[in-house]
PDB file of N, CA and C in Angstrom:
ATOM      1  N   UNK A   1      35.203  21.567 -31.430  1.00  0.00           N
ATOM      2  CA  UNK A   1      34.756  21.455 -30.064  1.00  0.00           C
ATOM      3  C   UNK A   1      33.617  20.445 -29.980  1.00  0.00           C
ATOM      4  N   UNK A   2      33.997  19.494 -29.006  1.00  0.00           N
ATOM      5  CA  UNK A   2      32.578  18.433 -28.818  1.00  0.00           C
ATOM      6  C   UNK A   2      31.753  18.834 -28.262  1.00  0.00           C
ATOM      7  N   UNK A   3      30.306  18.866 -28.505  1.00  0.00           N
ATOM      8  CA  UNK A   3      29.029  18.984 -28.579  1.00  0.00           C
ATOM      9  C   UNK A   3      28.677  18.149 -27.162  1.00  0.00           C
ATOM     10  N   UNK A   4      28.726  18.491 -25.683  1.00  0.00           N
ATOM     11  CA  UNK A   4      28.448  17.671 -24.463  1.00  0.00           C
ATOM     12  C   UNK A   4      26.938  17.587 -24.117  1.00  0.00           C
ATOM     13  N   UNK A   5      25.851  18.163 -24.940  1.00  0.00           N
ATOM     14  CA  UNK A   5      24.473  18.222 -24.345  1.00  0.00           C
ATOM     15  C   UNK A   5      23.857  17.289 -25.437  1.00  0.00           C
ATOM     16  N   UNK A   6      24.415  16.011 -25.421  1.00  0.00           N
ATOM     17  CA  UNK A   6      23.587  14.816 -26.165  1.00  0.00           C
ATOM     18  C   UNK A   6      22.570  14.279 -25.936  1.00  0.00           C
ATOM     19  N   UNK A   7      21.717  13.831 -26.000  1.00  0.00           N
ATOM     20  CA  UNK A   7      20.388  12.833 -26.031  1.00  0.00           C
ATOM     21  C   UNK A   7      21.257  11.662 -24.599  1.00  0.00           C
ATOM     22  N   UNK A   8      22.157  11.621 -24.979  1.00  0.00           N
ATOM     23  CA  UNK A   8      22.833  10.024 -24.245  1.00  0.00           C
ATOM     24  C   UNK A   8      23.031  10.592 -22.649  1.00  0.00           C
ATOM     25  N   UNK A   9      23.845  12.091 -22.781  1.00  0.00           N
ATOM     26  CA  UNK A   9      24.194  12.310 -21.614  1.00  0.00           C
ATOM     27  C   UNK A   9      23.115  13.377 -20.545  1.00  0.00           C
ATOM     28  N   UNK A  10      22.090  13.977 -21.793  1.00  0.00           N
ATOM     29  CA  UNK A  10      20.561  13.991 -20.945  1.00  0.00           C
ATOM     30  C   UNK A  10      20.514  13.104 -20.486  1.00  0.00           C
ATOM     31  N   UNK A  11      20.124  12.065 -20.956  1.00  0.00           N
ATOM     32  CA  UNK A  11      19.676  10.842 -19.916  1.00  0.00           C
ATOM     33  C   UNK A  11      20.756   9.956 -18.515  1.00  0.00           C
ATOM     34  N   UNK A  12      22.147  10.872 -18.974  1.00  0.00           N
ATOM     35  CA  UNK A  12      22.691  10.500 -17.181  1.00  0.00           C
ATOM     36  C   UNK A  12      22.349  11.503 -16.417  1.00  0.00           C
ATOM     37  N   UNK A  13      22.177  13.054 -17.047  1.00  0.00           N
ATOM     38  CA  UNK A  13      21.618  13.729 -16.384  1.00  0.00           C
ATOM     39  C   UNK A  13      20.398  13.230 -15.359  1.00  0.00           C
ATOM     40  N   UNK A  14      19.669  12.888 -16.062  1.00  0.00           N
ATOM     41  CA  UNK A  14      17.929  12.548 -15.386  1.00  0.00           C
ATOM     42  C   UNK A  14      18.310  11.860 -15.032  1.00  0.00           C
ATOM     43  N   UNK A  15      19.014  10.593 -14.807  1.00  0.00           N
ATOM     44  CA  UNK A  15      19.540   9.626 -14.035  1.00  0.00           C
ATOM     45  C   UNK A  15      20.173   9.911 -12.775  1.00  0.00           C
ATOM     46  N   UNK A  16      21.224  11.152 -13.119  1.00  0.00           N
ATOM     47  CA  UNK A  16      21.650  11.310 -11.120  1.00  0.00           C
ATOM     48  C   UNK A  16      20.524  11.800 -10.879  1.00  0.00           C
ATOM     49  N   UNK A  17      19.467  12.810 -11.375  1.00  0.00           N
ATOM     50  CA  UNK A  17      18.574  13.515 -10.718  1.00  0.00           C
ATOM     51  C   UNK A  17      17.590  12.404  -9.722  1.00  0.00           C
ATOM     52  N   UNK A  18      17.519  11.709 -10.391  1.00  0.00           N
ATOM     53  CA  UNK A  18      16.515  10.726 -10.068  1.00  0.00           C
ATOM     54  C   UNK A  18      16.663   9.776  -8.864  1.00  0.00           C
ATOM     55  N   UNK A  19      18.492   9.266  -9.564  1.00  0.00           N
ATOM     56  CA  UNK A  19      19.084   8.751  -8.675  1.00  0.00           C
ATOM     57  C   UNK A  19      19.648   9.299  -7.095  1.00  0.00           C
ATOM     58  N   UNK A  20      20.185  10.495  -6.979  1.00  0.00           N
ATOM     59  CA  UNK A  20      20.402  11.318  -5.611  1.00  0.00           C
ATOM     60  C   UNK A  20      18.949  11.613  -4.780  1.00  0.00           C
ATOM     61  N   UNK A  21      17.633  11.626  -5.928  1.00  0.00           N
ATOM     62  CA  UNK A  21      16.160  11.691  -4.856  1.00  0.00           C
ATOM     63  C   UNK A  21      15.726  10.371  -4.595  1.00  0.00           C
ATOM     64  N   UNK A  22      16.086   9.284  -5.156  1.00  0.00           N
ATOM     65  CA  UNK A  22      15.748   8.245  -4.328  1.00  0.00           C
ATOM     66  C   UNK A  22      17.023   7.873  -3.008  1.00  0.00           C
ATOM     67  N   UNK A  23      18.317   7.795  -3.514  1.00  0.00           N
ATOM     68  CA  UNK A  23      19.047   7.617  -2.298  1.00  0.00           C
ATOM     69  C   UNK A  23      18.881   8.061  -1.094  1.00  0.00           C
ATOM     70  N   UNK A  24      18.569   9.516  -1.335  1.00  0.00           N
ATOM     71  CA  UNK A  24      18.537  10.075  -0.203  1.00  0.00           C
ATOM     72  C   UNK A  24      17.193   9.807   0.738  1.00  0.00           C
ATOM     73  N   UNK A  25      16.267   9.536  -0.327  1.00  0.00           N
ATOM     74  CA  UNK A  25      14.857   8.680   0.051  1.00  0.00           C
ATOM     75  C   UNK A  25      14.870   7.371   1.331  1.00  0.00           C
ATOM     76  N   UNK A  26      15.456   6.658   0.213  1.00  0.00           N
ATOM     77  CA  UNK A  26      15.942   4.926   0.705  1.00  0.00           C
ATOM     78  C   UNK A  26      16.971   5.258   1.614  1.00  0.00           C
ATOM     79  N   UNK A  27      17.860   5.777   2.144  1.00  0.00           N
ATOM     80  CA  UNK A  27      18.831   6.277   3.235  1.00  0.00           C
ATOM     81  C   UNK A  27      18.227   6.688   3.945  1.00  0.00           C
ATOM     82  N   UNK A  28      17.234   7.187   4.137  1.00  0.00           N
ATOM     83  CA  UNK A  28      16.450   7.835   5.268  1.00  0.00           C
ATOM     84  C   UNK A  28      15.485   6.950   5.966  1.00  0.00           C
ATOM     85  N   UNK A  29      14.673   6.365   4.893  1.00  0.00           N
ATOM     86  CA  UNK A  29      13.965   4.716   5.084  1.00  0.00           C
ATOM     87  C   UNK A  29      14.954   3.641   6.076  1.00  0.00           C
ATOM     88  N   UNK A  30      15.516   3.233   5.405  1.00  0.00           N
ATOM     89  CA  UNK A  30      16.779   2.354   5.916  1.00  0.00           C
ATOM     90  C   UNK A  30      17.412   2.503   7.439  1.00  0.00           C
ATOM     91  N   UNK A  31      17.728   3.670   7.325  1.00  0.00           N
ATOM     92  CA  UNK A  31      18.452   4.474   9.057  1.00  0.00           C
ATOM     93  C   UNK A  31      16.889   4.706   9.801  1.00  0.00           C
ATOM     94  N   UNK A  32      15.942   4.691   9.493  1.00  0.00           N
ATOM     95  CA  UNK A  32      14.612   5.322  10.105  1.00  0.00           C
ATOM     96  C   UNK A  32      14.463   6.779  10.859  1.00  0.00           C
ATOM     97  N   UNK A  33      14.668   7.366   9.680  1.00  0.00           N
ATOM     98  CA  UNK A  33      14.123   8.657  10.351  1.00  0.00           C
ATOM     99  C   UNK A  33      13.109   9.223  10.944  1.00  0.00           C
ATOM    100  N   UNK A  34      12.672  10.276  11.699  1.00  0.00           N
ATOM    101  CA  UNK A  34      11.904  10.536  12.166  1.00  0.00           C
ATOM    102  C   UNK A  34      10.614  10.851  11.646  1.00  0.00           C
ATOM    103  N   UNK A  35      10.962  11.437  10.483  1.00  0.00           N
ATOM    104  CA  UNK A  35       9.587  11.978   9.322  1.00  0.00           C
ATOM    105  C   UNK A  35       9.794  10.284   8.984  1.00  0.00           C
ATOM    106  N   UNK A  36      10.298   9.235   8.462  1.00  0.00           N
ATOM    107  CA  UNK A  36       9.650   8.337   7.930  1.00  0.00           C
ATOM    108  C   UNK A  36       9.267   7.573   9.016  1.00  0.00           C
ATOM    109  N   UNK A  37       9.461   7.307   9.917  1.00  0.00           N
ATOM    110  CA  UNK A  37       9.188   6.338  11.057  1.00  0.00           C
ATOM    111  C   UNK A  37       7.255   6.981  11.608  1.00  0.00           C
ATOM    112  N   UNK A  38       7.339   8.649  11.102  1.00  0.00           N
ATOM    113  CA  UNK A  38       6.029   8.969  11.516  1.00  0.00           C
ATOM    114  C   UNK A  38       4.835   9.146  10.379  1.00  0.00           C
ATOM    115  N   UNK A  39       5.670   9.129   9.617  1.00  0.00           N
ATOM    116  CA  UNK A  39       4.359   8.683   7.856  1.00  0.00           C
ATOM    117  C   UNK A  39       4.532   7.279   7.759  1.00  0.00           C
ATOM    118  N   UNK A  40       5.206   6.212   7.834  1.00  0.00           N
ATOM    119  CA  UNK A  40       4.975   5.194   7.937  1.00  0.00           C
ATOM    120  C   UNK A  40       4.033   4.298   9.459  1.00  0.00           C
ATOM    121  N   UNK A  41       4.254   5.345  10.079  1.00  0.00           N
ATOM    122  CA  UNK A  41       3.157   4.954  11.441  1.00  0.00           C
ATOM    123  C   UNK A  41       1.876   5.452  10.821  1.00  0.00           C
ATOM    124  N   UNK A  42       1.873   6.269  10.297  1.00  0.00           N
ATOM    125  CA  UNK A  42       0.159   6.952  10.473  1.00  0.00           C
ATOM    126  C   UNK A  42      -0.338   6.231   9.278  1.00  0.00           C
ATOM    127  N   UNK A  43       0.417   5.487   8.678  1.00  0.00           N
ATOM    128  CA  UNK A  43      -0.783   4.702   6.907  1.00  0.00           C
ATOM    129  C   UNK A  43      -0.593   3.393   8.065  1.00  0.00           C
ATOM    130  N   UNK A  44       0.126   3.068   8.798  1.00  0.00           N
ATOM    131  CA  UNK A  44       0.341   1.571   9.144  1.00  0.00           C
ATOM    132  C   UNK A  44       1.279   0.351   8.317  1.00  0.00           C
ATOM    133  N   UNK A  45       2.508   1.309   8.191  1.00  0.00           N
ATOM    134  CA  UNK A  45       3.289   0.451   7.136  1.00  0.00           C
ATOM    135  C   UNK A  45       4.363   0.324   8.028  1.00  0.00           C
ATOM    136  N   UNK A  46       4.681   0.754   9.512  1.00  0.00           N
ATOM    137  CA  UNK A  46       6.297   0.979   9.812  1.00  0.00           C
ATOM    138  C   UNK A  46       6.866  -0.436   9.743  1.00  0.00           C
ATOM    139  N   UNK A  47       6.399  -1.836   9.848  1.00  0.00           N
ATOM    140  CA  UNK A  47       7.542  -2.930   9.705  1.00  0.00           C
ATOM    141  C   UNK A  47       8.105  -3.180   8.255  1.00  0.00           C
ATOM    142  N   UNK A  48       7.343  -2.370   7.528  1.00  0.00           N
ATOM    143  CA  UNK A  48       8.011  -2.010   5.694  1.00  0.00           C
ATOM    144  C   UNK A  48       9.110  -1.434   5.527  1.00  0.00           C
ATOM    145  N   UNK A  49       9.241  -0.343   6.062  1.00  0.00           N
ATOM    146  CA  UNK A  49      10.124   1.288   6.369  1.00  0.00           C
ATOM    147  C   UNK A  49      11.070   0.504   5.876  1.00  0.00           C
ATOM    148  N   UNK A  50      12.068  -0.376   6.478  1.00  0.00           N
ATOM    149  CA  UNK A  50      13.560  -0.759   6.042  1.00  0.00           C
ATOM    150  C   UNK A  50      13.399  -1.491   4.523  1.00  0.00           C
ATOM    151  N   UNK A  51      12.454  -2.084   4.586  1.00  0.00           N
ATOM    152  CA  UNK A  51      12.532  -2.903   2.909  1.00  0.00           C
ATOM    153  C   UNK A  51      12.097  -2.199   2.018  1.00  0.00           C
ATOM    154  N   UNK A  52      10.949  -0.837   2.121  1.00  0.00           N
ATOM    155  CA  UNK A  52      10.922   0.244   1.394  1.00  0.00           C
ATOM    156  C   UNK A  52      12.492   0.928   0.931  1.00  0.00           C
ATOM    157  N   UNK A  53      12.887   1.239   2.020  1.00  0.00           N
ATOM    158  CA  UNK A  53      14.475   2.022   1.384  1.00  0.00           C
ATOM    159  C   UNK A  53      15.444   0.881   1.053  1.00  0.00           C
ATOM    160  N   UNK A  54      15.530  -0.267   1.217  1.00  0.00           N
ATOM    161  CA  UNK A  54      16.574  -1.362   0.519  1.00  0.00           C
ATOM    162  C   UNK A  54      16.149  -1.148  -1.304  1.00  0.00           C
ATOM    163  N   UNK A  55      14.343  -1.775  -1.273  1.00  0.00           N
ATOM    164  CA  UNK A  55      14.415  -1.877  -2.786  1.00  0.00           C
ATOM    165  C   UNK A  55      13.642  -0.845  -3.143  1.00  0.00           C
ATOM    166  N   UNK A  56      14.082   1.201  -2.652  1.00  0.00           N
ATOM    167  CA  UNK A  56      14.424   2.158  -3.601  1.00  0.00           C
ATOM    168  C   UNK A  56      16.032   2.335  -3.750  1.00  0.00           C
ATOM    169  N   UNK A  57      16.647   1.757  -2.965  1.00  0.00           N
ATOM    170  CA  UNK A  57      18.418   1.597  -2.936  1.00  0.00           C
ATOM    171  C   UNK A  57      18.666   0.663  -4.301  1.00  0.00           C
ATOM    172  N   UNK A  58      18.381  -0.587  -3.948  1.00  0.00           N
ATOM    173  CA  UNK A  58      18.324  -1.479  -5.374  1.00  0.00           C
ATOM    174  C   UNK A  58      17.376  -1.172  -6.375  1.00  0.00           C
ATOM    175  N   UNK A  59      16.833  -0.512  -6.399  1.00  0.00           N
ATOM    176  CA  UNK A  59      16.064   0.334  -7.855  1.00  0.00           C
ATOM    177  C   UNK A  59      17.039   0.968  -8.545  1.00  0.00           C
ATOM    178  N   UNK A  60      18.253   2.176  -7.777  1.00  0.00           N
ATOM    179  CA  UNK A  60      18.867   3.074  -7.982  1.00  0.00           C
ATOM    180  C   UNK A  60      20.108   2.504  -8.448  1.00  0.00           C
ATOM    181  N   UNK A  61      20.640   1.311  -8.193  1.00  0.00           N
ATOM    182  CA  UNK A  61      21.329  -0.122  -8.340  1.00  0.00           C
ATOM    183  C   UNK A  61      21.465  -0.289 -10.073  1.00  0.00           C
ATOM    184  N   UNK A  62      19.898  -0.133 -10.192  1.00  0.00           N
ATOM    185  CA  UNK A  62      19.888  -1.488 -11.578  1.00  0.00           C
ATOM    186  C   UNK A  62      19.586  -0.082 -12.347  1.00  0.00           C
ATOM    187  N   UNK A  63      19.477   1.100 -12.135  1.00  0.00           N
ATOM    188  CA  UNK A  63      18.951   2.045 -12.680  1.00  0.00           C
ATOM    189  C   UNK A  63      20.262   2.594 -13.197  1.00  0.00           C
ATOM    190  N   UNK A  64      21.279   2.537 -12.535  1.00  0.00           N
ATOM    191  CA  UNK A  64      22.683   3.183 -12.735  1.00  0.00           C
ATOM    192  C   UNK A  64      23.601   2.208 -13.706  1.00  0.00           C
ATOM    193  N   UNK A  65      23.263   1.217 -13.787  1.00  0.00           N
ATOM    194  CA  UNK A  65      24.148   0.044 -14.295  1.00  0.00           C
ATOM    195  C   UNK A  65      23.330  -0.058 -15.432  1.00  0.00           C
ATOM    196  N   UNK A  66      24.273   0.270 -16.520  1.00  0.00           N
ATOM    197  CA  UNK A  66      23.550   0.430 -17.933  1.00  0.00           C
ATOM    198  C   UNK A  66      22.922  -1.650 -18.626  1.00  0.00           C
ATOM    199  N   UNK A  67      23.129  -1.926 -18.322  1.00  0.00           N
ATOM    200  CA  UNK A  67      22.765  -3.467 -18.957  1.00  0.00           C
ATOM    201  C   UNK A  67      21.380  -3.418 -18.167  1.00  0.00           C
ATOM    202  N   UNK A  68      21.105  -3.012 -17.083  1.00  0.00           N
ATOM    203  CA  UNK A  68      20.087  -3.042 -15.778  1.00  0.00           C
ATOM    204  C   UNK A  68      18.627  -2.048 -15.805  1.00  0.00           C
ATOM    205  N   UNK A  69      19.381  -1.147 -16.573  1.00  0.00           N
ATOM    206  CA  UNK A  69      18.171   0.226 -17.132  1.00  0.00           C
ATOM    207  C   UNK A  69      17.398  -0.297 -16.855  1.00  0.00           C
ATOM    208  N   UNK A  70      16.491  -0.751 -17.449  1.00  0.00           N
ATOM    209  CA  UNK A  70      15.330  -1.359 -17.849  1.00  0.00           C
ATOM    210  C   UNK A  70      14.563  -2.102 -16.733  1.00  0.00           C
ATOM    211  N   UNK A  71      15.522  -2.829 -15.943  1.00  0.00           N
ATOM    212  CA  UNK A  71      14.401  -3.414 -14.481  1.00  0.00           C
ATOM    213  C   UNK A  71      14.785  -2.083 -13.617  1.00  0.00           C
ATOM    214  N   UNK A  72      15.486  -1.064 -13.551  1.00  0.00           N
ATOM    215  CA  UNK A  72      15.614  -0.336 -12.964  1.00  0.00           C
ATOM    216  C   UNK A  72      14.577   0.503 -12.918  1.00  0.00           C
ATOM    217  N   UNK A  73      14.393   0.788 -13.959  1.00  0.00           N
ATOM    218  CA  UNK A  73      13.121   1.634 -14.111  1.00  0.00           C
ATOM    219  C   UNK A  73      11.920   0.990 -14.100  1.00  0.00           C
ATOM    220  N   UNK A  74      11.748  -0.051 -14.126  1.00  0.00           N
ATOM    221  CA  UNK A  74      10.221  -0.902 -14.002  1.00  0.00           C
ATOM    222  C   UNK A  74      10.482  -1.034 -12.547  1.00  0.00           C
ATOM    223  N   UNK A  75      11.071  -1.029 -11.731  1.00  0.00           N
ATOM    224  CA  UNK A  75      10.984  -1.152 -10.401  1.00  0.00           C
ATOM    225  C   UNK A  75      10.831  -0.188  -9.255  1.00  0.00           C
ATOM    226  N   UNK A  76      11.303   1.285 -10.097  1.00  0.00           N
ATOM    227  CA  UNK A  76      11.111   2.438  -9.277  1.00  0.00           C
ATOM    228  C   UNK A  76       9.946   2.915  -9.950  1.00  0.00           C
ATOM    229  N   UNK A  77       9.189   2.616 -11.307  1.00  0.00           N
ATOM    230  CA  UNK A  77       7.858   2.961 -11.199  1.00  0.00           C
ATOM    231  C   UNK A  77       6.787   2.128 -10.806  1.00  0.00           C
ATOM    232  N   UNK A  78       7.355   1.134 -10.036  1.00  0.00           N
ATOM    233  CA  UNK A  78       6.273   0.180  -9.318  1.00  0.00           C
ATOM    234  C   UNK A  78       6.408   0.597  -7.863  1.00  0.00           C
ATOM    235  N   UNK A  79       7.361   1.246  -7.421  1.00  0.00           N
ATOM    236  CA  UNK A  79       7.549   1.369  -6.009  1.00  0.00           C
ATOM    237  C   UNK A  79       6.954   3.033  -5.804  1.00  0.00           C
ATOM    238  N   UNK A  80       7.098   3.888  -7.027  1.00  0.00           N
ATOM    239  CA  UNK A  80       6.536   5.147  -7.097  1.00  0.00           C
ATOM    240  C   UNK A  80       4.778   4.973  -7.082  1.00  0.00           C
ATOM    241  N   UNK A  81       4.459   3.943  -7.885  1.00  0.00           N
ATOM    242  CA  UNK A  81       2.909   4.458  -8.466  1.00  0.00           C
ATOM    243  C   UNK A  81       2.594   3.547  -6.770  1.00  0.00           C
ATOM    244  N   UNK A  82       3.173   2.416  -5.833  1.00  0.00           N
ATOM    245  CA  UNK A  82       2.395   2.440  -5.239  1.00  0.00           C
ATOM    246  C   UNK A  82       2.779   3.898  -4.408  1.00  0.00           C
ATOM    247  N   UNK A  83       3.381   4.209  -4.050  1.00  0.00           N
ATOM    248  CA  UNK A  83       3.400   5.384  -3.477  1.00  0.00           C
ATOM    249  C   UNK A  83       2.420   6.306  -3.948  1.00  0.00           C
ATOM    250  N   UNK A  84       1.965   6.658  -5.059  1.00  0.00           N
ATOM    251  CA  UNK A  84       1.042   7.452  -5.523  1.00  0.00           C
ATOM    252  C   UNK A  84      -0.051   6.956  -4.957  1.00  0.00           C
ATOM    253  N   UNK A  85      -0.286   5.610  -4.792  1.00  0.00           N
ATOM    254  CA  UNK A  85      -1.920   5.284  -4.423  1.00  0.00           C
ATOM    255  C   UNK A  85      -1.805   5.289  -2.780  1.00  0.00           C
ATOM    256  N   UNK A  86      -0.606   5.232  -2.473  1.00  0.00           N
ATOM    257  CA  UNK A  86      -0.343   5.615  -0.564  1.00  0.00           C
ATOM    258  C   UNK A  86      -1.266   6.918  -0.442  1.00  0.00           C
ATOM    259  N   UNK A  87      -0.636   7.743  -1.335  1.00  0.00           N
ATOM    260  CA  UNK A  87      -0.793   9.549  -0.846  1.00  0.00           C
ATOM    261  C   UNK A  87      -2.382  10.212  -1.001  1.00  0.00           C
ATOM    262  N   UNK A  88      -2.552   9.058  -2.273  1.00  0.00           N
ATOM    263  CA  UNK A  88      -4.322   9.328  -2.742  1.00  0.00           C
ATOM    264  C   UNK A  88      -5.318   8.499  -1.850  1.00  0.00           C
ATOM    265  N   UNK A  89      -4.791   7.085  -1.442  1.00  0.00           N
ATOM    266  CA  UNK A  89      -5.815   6.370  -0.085  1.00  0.00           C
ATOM    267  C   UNK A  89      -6.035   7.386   1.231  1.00  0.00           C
ATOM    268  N   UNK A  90      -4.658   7.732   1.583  1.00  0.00           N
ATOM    269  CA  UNK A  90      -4.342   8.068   3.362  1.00  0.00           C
ATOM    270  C   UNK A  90      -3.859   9.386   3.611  1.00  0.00           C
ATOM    271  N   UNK A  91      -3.607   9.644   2.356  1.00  0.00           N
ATOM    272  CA  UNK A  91      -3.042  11.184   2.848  1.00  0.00           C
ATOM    273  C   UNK A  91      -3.499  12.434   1.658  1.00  0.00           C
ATOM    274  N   UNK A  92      -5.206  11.691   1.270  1.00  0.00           N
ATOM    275  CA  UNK A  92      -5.939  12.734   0.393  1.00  0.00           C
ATOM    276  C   UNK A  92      -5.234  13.653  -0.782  1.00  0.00           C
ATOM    277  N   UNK A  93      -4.102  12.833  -1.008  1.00  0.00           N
ATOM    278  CA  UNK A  93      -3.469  13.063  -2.641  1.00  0.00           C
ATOM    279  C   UNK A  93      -2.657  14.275  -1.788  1.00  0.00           C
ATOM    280  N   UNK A  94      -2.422  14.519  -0.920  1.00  0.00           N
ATOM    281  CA  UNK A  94      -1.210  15.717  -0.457  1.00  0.00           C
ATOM    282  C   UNK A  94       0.292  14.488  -1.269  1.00  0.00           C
ATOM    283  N   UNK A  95       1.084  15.772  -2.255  1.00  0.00           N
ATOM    284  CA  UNK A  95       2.032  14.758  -2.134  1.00  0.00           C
ATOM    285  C   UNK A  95       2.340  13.782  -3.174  1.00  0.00           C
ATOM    286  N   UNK A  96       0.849  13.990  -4.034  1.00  0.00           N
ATOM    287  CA  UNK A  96       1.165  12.772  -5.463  1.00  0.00           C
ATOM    288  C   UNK A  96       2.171  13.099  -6.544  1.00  0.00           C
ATOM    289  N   UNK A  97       2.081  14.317  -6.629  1.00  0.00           N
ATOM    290  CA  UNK A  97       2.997  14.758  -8.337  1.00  0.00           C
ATOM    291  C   UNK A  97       4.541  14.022  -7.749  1.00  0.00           C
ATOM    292  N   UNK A  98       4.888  13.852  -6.780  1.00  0.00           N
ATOM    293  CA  UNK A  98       6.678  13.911  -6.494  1.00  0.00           C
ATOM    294  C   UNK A  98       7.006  12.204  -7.457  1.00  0.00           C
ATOM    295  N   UNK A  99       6.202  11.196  -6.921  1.00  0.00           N
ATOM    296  CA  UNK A  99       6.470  10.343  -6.961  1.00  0.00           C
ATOM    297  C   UNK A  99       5.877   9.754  -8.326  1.00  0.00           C
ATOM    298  N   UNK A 100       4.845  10.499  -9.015  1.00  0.00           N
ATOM    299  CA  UNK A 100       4.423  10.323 -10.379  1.00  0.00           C
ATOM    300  C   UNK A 100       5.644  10.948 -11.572  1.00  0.00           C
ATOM    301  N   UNK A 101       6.292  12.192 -10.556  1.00  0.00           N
ATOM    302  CA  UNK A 101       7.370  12.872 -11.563  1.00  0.00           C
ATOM    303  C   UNK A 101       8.641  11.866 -11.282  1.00  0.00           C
ATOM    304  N   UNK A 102       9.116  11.465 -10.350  1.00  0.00           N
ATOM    305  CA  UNK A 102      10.214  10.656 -10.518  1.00  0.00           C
ATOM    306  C   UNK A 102       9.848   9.201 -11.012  1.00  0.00           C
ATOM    307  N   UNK A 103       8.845   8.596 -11.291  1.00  0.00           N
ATOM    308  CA  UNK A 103       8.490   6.977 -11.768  1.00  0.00           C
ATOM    309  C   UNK A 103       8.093   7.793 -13.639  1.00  0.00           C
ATOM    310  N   UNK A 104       8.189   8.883 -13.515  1.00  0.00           N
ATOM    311  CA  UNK A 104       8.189   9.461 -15.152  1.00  0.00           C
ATOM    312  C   UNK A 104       9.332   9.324 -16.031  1.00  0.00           C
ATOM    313  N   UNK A 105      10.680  10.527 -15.018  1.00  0.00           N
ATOM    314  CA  UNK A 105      11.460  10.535 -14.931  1.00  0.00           C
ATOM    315  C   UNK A 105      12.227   9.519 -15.438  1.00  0.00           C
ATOM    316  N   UNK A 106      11.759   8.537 -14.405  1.00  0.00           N
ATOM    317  CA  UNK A 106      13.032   6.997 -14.357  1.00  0.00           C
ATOM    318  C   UNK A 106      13.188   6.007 -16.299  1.00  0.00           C
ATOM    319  N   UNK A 107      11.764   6.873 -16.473  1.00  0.00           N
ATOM    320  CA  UNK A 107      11.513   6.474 -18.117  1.00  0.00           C
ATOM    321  C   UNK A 107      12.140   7.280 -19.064  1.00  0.00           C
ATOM    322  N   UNK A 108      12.006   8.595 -19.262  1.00  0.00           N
ATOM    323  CA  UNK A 108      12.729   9.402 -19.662  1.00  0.00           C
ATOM    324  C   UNK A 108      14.217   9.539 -19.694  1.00  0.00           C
ATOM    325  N   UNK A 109      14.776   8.932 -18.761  1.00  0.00           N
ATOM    326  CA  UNK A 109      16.197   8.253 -17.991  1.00  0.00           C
ATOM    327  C   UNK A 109      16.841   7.174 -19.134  1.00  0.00           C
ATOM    328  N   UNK A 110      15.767   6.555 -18.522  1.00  0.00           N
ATOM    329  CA  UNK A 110      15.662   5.294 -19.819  1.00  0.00           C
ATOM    330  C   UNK A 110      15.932   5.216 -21.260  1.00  0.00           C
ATOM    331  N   UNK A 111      14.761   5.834 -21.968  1.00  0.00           N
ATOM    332  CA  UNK A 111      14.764   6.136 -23.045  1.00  0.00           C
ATOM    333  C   UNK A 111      15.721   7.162 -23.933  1.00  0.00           C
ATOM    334  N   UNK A 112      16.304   8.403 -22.794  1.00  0.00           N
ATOM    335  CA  UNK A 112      17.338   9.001 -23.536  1.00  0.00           C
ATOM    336  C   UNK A 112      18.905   8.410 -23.497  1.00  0.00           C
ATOM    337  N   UNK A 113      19.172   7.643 -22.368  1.00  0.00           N
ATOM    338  CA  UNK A 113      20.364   6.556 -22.358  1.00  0.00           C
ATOM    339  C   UNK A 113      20.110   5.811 -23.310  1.00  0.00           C
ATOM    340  N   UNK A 114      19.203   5.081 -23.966  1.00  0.00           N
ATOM    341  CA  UNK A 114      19.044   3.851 -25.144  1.00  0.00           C
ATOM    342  C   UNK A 114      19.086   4.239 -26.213  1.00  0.00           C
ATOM    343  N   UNK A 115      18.619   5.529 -26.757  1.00  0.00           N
ATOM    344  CA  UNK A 115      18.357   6.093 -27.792  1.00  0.00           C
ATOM    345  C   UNK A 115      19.344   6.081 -28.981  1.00  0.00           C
TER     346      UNK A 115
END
C-alpha cells in the first residue's frame, strides 16, 4: 500500500490551503466587495482594491505552477507583510497573525514541494 502523507504532497496540501484563502481574498478585491471597498476606504487605499486582488490572483498563479514556486511565494509574502504593516499602522495590529500565517505558510508550501 502507498504511503499518501509525503513531505511532497504536504506541501500541495499547504498550497490549496493557502491558495483557496487568497482566491477567495483577491475575488472579493477584484469584484469589490463591501467589507473590502470599506477597509480599503478607511486606510485610504480604495483606487488599489482591484490591483490588490489581481496580484494576490497572480501570486496564487505562480504559487500553483511548480517551475513558479518560488516567485510565488516571494510575492505573496511581499503582499502579506505589507498587509501586516496595513493592520499595525491603521488598524492597531487588529488582524496581524492572518496575513503573517499565510506569507509563512506560502514558505512552508515551498519548501515541502522542493524537498
Amino acid at each position: 500500500m502507498s504511503n499518501y502523507l509525503t513531505l511532497r504532497n504536504t506541501g500541495w496540501l499547504v498550497t490549496a490551503l493557502v491558495s483557496f484563502m487568497l482566491i477567495f481574498s483577491g475575488f472579493n478585491k477584484v469584484i469589490g466587495s463591501e467589507e473590502m471597498v470599506r477597509n480599503f476606504t478607511s486606510i485610504n487605499l480604495l483606487p488599489y482594491l482591484a490591483l490588490v486582488g489581481i496580484a494576490e490572483l497572480l501570486s496564487v498563479g505562480l504559487l500553483i505552477y511548480s517551475r513558479t514556486t518560488l516567485y510565488g511565494s516571494i510575492l505573496i509574502t511581499s503582499i502579506m507583510s505589507a498587509a501586516a504593516v496595513i493592520h499595525l499602522s491603521y488598524m492597531g495590529g487588529s488582524g496581524i497573525l492572518m496575513p503573517i500565517m499565510i506569507g509563512v505558510f506560502s514558505w512552508v508550501a515551498y519548501y515541502l514541494r522542493n524537498k
